[in-house]
N, C-alpha and C. Protein backbone atom coordinates (compact mmCIF):
# COMPACT_ATOMS: atom_id res chain seq x y z
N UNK A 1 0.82 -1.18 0.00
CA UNK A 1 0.00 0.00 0.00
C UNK A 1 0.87 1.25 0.00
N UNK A 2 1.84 1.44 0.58
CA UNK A 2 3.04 2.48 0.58
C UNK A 2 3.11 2.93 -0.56
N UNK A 3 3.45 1.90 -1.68
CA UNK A 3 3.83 2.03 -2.60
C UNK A 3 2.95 3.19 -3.50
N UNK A 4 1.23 2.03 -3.43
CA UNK A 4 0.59 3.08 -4.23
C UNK A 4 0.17 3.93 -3.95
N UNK A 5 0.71 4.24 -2.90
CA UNK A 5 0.45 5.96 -2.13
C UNK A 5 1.67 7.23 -2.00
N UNK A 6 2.15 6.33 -3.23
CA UNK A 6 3.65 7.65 -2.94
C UNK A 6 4.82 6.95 -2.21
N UNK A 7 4.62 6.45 -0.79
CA UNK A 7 5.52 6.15 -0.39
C UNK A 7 6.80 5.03 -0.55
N UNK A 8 7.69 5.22 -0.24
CA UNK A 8 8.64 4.08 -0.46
C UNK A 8 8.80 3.10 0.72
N UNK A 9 8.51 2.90 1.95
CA UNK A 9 8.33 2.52 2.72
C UNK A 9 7.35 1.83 4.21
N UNK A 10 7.00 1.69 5.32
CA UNK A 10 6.13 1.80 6.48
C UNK A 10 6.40 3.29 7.00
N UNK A 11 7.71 3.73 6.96
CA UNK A 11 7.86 4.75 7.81
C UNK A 11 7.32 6.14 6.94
N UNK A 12 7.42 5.97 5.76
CA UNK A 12 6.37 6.85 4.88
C UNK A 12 5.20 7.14 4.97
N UNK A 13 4.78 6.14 4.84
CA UNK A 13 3.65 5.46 4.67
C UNK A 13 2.90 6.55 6.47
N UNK A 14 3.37 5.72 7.49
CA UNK A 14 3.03 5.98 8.55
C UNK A 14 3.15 7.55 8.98
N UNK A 15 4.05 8.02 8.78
CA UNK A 15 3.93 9.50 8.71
C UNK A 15 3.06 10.44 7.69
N UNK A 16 2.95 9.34 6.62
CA UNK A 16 1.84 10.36 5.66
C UNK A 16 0.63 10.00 6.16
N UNK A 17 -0.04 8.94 7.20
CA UNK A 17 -1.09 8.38 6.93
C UNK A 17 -1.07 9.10 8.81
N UNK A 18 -0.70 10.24 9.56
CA UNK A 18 -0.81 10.28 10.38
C UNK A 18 -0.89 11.74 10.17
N UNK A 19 0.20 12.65 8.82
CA UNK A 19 -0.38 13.93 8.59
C UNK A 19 -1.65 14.31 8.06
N UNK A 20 -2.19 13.03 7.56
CA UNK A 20 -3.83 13.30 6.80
C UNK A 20 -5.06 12.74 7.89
N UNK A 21 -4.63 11.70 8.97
CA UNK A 21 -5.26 11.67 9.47
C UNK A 21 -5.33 12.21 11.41
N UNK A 22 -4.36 12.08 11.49
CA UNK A 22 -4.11 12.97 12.85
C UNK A 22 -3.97 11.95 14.62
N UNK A 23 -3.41 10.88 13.57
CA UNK A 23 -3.60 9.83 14.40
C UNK A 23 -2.41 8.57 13.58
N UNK A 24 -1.60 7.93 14.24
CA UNK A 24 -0.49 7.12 13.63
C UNK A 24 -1.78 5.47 13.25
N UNK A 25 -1.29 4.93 12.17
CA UNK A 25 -2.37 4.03 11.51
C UNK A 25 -2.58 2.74 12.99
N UNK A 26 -1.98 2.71 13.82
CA UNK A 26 -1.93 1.32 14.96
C UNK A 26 -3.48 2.10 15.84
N UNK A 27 -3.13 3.45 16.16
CA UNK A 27 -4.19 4.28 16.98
C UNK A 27 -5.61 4.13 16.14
N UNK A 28 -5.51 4.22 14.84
CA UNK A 28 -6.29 4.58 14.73
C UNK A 28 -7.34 2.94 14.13
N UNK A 29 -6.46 1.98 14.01
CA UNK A 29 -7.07 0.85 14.16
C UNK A 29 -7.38 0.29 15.04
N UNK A 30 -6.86 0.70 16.15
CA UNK A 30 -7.60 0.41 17.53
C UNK A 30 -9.23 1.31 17.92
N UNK A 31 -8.86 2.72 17.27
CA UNK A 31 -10.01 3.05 17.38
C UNK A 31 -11.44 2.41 16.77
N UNK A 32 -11.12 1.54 15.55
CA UNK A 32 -12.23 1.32 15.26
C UNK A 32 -12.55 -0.17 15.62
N UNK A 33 -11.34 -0.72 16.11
CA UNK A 33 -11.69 -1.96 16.29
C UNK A 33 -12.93 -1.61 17.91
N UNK A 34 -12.79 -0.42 18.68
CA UNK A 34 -13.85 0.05 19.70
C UNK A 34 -14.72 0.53 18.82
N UNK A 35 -15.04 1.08 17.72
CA UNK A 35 -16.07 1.38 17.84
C UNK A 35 -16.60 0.32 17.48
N UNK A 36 -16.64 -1.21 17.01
CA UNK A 36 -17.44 -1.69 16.63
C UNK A 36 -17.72 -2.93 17.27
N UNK A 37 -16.83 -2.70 18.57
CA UNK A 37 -17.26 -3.85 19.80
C UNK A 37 -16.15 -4.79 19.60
N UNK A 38 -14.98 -4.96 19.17
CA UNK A 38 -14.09 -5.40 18.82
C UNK A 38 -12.76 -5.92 20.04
């Protein structure tokens, strides 16, 4: 997925996917694994 998002890496990847969403991708899969009773 890095890849087809620009990035060359996880650590890309994870910093771009934390400036667009405001949250590092582990946080924010925890968040939804709560919202859905998980």
């Amino acid at each position: 997925m890095a890849v087809v998002l620009g990035g060359y890496d996880q650590a890309h990847l994870t910093r771009d996917f934390r400036a667009a969403i405001g949250v590092p991708p582990a946080r924010y899969a925890r968040g939804l694994m709560t919202d859905i009773g998980g």
